[in-house]
PDB file of N, CA and C in Angstrom:
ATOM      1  N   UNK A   1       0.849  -1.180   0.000  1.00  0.00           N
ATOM      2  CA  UNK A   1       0.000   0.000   0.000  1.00  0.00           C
ATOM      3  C   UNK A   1       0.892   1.240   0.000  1.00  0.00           C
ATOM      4  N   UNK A   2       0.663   2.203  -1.104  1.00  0.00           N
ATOM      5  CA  UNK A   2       1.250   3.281  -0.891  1.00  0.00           C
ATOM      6  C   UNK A   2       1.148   4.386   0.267  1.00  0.00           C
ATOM      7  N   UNK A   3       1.649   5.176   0.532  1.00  0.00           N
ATOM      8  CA  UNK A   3       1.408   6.672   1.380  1.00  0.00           C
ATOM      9  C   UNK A   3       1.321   7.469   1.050  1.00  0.00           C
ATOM     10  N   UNK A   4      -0.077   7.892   1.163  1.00  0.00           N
ATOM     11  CA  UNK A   4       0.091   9.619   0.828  1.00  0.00           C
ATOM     12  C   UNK A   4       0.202  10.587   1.904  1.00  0.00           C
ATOM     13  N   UNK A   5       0.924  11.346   0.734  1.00  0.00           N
ATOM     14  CA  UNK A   5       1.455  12.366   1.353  1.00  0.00           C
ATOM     15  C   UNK A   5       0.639  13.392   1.993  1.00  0.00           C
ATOM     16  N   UNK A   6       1.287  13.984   3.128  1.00  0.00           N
ATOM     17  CA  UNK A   6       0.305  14.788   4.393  1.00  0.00           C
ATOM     18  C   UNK A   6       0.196  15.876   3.895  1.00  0.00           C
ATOM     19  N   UNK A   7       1.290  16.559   2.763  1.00  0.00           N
ATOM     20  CA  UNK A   7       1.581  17.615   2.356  1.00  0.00           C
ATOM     21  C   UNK A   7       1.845  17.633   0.722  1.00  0.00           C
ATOM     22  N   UNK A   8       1.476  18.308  -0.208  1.00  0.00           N
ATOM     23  CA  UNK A   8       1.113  17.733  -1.679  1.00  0.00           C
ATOM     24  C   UNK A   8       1.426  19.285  -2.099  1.00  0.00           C
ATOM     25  N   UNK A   9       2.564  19.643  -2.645  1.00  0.00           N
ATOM     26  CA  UNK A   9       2.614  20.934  -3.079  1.00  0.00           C
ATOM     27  C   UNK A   9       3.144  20.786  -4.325  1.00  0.00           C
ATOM     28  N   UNK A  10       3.539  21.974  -4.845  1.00  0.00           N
ATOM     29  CA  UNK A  10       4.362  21.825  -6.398  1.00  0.00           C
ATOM     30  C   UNK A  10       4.862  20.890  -7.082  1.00  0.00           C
ATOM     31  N   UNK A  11       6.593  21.373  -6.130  1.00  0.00           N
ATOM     32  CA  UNK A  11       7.086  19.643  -7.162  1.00  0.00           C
ATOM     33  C   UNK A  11       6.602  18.792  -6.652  1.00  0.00           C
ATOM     34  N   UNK A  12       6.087  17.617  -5.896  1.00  0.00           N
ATOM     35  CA  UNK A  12       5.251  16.618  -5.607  1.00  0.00           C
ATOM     36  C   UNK A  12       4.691  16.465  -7.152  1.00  0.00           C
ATOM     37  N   UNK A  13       3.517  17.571  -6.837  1.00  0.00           N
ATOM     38  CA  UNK A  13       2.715  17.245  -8.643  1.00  0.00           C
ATOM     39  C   UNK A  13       3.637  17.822  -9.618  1.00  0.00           C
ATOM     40  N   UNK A  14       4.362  18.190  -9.693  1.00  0.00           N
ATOM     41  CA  UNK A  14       5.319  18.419 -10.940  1.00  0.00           C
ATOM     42  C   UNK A  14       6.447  17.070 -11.619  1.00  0.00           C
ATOM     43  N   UNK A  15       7.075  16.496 -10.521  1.00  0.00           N
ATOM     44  CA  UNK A  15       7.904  16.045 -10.556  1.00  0.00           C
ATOM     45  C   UNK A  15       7.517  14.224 -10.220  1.00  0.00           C
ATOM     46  N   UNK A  16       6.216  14.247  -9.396  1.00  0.00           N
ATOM     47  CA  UNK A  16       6.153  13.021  -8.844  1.00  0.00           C
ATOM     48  C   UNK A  16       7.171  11.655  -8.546  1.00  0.00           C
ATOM     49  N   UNK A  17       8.125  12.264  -7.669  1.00  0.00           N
ATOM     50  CA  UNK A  17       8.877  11.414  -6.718  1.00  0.00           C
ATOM     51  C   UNK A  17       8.769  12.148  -5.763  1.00  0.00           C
ATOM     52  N   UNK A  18       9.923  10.840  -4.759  1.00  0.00           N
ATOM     53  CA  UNK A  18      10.350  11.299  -3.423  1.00  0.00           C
ATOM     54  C   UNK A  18      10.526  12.183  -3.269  1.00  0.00           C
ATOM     55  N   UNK A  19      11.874  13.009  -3.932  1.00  0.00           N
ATOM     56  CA  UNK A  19      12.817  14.038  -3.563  1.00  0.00           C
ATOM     57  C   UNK A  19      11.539  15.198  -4.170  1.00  0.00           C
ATOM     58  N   UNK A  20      10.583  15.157  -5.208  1.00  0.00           N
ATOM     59  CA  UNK A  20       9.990  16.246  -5.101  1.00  0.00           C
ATOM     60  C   UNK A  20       8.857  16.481  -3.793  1.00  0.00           C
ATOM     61  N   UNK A  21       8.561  15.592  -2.938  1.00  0.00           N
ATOM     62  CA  UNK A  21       7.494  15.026  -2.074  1.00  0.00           C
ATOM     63  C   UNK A  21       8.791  16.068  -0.307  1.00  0.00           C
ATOM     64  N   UNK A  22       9.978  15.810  -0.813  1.00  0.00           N
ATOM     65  CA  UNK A  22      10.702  15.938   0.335  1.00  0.00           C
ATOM     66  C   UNK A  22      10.718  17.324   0.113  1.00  0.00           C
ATOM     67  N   UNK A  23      11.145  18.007  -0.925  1.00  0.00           N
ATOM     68  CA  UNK A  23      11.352  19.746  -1.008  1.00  0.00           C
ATOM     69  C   UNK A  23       9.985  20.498  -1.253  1.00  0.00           C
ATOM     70  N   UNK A  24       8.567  19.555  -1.165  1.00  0.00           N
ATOM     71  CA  UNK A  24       7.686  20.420  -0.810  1.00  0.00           C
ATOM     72  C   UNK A  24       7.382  20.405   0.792  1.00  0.00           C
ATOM     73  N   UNK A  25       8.078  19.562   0.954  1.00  0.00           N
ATOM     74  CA  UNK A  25       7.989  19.385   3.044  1.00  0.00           C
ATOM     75  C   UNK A  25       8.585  20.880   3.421  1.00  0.00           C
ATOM     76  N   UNK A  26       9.930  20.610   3.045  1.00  0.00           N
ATOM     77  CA  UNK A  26      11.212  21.414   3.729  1.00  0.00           C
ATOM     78  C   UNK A  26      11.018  22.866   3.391  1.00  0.00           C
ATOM     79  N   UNK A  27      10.229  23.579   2.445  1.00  0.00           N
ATOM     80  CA  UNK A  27       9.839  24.118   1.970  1.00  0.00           C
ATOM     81  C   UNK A  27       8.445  25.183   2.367  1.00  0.00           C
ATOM     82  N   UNK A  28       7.606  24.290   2.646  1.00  0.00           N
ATOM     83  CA  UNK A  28       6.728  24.677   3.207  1.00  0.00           C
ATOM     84  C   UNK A  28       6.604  24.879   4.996  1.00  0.00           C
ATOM     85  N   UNK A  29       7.471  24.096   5.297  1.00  0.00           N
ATOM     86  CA  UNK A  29       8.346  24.219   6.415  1.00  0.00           C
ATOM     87  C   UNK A  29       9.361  25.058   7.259  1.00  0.00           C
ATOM     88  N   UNK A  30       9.833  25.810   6.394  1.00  0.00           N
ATOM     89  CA  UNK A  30      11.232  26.333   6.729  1.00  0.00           C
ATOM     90  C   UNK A  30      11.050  27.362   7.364  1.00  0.00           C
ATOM     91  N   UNK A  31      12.406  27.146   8.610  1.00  0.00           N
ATOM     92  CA  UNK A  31      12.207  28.224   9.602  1.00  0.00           C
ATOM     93  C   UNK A  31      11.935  26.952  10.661  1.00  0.00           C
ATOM     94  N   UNK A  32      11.604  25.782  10.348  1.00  0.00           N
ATOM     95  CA  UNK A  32      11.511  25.142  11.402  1.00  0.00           C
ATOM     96  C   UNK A  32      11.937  23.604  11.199  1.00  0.00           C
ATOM     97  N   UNK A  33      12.446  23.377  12.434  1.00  0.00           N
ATOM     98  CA  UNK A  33      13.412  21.611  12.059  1.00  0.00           C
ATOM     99  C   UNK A  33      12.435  20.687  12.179  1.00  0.00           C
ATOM    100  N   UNK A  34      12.662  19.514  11.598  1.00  0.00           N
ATOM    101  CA  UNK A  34      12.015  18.502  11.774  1.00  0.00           C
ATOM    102  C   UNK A  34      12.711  17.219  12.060  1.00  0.00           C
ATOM    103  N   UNK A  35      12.036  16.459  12.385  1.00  0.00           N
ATOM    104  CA  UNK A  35      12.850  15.012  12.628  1.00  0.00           C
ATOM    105  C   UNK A  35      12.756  14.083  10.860  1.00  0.00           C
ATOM    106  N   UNK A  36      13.596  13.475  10.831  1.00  0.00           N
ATOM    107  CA  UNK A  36      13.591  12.443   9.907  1.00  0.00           C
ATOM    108  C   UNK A  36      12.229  11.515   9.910  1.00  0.00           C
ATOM    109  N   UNK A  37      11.968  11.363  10.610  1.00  0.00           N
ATOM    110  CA  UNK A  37      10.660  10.309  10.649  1.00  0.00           C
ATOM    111  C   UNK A  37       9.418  11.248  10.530  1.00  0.00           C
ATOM    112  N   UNK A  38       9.523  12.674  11.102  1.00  0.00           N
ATOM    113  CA  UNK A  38       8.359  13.747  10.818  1.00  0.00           C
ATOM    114  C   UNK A  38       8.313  13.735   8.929  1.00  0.00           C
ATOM    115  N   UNK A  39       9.867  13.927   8.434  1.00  0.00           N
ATOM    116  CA  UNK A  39       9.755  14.588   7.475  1.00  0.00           C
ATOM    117  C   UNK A  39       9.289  13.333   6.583  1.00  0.00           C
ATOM    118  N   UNK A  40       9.568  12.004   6.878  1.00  0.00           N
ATOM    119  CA  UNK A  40       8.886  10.647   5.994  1.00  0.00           C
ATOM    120  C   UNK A  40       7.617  10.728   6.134  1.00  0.00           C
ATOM    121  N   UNK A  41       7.215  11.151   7.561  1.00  0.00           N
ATOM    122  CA  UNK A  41       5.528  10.967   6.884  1.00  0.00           C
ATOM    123  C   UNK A  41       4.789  11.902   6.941  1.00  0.00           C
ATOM    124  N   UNK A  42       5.391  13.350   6.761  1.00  0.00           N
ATOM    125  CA  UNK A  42       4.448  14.179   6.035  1.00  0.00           C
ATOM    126  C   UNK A  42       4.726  13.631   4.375  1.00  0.00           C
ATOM    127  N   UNK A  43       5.922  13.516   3.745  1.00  0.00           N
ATOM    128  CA  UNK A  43       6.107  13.326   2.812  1.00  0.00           C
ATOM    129  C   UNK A  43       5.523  12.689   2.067  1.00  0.00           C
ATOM    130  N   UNK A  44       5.369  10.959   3.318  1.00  0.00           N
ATOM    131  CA  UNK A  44       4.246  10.036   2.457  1.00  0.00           C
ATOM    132  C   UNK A  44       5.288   9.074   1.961  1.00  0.00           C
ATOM    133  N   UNK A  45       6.535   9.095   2.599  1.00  0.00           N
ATOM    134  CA  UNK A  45       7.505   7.983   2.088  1.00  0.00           C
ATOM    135  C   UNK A  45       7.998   7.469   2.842  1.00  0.00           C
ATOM    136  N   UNK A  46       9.213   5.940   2.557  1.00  0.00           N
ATOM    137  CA  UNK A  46       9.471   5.454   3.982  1.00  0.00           C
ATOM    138  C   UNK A  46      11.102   5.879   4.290  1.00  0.00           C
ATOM    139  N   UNK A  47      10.837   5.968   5.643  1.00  0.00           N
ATOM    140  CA  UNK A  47      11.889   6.221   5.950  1.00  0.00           C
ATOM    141  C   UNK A  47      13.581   6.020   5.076  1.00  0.00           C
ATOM    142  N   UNK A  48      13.486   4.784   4.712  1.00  0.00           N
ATOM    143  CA  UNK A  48      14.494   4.147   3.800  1.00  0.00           C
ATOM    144  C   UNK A  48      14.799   4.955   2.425  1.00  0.00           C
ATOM    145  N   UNK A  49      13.612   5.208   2.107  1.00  0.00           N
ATOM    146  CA  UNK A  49      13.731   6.039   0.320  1.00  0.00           C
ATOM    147  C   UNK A  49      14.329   7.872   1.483  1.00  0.00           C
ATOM    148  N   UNK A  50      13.667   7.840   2.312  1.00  0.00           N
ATOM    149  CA  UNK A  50      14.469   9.633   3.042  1.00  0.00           C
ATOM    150  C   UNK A  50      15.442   9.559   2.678  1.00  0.00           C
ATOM    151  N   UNK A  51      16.068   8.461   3.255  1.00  0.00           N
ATOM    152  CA  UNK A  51      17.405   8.364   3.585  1.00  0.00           C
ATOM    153  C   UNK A  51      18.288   8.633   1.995  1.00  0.00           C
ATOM    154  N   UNK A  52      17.765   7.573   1.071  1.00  0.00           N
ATOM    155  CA  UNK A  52      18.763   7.758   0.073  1.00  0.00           C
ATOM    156  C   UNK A  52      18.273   9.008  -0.997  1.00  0.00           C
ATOM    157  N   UNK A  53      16.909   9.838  -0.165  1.00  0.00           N
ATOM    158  CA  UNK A  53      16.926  11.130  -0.846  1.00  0.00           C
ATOM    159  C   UNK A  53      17.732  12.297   0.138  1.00  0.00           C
ATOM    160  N   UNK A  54      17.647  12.212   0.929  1.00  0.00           N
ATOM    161  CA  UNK A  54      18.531  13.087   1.843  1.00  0.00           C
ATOM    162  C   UNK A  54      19.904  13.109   1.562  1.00  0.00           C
ATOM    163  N   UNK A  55      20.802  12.030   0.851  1.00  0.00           N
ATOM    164  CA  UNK A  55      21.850  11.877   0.372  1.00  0.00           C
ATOM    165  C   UNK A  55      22.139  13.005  -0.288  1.00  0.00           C
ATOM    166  N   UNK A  56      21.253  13.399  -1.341  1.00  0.00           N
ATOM    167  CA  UNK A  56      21.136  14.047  -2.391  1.00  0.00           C
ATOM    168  C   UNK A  56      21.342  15.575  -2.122  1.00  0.00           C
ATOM    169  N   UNK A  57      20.378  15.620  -1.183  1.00  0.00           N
ATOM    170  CA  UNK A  57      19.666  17.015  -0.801  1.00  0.00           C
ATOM    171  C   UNK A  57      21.004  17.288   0.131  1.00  0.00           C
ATOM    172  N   UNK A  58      21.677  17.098   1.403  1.00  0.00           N
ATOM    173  CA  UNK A  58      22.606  17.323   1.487  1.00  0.00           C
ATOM    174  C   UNK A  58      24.356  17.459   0.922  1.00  0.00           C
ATOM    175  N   UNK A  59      24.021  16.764  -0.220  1.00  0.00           N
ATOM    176  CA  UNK A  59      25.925  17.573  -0.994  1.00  0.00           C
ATOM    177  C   UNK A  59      24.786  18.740  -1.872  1.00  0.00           C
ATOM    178  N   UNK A  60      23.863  19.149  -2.056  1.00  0.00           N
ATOM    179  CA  UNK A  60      23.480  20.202  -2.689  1.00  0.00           C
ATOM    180  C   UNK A  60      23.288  21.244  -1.651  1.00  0.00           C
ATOM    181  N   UNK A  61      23.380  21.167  -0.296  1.00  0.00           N
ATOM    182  CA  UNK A  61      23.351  22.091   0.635  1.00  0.00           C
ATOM    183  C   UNK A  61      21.752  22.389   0.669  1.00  0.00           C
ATOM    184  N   UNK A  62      20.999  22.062   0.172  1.00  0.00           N
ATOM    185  CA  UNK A  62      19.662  22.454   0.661  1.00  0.00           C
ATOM    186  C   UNK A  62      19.201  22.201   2.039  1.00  0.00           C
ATOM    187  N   UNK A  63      19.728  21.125   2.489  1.00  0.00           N
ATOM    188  CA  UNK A  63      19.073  20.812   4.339  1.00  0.00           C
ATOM    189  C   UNK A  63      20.329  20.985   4.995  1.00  0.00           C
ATOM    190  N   UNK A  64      20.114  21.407   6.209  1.00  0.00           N
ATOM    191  CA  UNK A  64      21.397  21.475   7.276  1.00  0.00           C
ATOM    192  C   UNK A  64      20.661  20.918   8.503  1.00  0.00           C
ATOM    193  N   UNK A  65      21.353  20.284   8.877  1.00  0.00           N
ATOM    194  CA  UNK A  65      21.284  19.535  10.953  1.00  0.00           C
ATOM    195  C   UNK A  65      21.203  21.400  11.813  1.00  0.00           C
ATOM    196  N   UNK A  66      19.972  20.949  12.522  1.00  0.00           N
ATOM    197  CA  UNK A  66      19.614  21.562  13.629  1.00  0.00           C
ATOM    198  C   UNK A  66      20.467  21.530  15.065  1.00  0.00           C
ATOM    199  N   UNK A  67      19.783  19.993  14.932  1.00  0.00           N
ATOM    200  CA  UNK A  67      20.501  19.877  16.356  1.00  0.00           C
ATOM    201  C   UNK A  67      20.043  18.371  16.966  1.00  0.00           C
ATOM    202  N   UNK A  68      19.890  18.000  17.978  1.00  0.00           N
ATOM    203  CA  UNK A  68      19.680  16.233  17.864  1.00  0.00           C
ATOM    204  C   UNK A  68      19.185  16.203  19.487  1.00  0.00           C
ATOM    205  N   UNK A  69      18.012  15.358  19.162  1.00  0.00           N
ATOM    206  CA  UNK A  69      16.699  15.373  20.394  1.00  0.00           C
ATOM    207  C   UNK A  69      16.807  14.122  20.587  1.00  0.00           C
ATOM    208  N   UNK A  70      17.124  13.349  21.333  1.00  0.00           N
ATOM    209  CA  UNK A  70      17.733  11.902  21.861  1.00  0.00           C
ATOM    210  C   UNK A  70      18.018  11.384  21.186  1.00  0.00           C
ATOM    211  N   UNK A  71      17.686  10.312  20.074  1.00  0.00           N
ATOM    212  CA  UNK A  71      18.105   9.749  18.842  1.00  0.00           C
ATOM    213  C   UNK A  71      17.981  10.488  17.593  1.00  0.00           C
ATOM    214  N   UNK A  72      16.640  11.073  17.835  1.00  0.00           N
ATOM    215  CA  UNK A  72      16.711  11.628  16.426  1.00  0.00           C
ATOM    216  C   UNK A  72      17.355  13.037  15.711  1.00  0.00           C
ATOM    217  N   UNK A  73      17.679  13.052  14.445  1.00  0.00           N
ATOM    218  CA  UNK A  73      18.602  14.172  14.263  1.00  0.00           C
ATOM    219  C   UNK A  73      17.109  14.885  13.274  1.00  0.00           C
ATOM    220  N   UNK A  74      17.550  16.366  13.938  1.00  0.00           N
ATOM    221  CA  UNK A  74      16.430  17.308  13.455  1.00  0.00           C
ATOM    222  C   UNK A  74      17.473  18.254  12.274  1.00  0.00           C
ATOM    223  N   UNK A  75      16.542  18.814  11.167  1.00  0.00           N
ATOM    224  CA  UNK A  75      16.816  18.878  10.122  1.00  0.00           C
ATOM    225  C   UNK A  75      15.894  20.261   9.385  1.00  0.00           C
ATOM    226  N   UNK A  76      16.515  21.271   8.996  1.00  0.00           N
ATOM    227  CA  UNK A  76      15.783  22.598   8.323  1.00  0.00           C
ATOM    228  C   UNK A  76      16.024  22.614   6.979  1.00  0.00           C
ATOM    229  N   UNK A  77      15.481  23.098   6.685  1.00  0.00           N
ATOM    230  CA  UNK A  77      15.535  23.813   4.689  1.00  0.00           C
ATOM    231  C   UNK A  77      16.644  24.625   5.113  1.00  0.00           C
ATOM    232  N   UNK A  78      18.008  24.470   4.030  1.00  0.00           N
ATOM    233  CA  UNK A  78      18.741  26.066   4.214  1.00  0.00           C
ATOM    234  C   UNK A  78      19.085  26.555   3.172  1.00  0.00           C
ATOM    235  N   UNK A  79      17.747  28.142   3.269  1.00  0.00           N
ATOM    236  CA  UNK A  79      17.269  29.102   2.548  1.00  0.00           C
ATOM    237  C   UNK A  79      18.860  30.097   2.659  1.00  0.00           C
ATOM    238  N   UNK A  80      19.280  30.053   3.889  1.00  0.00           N
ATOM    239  CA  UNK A  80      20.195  31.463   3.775  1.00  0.00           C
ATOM    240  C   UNK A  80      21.631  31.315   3.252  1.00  0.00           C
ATOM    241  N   UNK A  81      22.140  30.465   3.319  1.00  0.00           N
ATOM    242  CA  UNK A  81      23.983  30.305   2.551  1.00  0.00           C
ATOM    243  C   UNK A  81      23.677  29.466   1.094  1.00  0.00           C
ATOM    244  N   UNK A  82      22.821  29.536   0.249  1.00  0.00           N
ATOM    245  CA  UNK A  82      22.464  28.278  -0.676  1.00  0.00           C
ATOM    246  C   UNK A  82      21.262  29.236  -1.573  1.00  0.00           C
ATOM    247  N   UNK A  83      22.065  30.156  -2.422  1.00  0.00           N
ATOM    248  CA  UNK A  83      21.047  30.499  -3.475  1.00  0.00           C
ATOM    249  C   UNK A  83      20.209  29.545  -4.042  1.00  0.00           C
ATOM    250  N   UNK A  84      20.559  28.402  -4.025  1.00  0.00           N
ATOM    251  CA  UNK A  84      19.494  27.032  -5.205  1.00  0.00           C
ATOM    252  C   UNK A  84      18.003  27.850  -3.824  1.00  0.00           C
ATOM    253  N   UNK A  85      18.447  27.579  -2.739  1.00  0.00           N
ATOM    254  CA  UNK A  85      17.290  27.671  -1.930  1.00  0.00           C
ATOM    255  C   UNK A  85      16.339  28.727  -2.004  1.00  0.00           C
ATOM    256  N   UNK A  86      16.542  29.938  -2.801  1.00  0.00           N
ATOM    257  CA  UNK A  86      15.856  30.976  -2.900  1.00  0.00           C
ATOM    258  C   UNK A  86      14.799  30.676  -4.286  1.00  0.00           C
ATOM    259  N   UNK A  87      15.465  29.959  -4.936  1.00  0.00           N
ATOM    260  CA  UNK A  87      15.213  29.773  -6.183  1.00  0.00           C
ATOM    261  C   UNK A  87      14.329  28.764  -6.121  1.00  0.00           C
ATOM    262  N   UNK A  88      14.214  28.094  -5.418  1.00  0.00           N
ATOM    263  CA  UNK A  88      13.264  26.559  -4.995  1.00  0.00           C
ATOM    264  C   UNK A  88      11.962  27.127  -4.452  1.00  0.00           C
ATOM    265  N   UNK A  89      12.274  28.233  -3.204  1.00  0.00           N
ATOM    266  CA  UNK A  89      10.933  28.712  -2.820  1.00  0.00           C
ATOM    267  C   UNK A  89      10.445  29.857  -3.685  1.00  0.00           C
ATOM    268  N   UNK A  90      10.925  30.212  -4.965  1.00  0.00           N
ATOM    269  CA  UNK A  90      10.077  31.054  -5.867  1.00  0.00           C
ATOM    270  C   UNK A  90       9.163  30.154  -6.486  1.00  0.00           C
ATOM    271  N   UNK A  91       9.824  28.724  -7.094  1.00  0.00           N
ATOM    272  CA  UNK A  91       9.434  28.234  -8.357  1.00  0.00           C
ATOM    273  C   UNK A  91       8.026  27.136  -7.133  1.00  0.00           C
ATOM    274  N   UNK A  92       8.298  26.973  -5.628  1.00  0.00           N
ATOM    275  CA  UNK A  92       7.463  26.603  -5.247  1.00  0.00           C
ATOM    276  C   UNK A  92       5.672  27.147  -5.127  1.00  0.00           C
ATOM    277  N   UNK A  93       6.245  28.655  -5.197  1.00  0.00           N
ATOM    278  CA  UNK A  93       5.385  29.462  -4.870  1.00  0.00           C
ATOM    279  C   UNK A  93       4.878  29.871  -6.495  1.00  0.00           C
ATOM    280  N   UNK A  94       5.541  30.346  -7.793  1.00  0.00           N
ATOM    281  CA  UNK A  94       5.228  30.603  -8.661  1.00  0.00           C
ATOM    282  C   UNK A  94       4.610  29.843  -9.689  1.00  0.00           C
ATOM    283  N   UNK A  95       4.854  28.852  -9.440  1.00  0.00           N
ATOM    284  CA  UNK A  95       4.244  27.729 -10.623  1.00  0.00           C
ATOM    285  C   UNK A  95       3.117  27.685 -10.686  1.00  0.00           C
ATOM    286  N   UNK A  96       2.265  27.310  -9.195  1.00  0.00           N
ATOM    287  CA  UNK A  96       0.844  27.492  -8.986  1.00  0.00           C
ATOM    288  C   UNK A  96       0.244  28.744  -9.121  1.00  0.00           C
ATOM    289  N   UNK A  97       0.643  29.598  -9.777  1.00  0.00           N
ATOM    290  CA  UNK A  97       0.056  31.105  -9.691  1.00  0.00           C
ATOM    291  C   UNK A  97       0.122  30.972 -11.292  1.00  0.00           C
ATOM    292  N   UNK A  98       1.044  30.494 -12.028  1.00  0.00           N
ATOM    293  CA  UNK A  98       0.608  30.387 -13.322  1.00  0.00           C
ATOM    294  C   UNK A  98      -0.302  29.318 -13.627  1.00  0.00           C
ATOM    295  N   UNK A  99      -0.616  28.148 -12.920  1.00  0.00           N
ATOM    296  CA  UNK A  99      -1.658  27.102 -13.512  1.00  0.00           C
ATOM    297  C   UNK A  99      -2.992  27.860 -13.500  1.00  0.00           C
ATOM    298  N   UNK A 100      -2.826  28.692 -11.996  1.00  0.00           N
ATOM    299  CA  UNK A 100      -3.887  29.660 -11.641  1.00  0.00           C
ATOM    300  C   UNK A 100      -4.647  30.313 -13.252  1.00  0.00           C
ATOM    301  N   UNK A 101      -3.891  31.187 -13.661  1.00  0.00           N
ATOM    302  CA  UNK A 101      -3.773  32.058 -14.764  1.00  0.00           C
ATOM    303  C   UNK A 101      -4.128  31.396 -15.985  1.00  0.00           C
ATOM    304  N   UNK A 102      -3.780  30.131 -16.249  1.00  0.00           N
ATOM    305  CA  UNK A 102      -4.451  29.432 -17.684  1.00  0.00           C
ATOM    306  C   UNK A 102      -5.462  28.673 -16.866  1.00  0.00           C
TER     307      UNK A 102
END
């Protein structure tokens, strides 16, 4: 059985994978950490596919470590040292304003 996702924004429907399912989390999110297991199931994925999308998303600098709450390691969008990140929350926010429009 699949999971859906708690949270369904842009790339999600643009892109339909993980990693687009994960940068509408972090995204819609940001400004605030989450745990790894928060961010799998708003996402709607399992923990295991996080993992080898988080791979990704960290050598691109988009997520940075917070800080770490007994086991689990908490995790933010980072908007401020990482132009891609400015550019992610335009095209998050702009895309749907043009589907709007046609």
């Amino acid at each position: 059985m699949e999971r859906k996702p708690v949270i369904e924004g842009t790339f999600s429907r643009l892109f339909e994978t993980p990693l687009g399912r994960v940068l509408d989390v972090l995204i819609l999110h940001r400004g605030y950490d989450l745990s790894l297991k928060e961010l799998a199931n708003y996402a709607g994925i399992s923990p295991k596919t996080l993992w080898k999308t988080m791979a990704k998303l960290e050598s691109l600098g988009i997520v940075k470590h917070t800080r770490r709450i007994g086991n689990a390691k908490m995790i933010t969008f980072n908007q401020d040292s990482n132009p891609l990140g400015e550019h992610l929350i335009a095209l998050e926010y702009s895309i749907p304003l043009k589907e709007m429009e046609s």
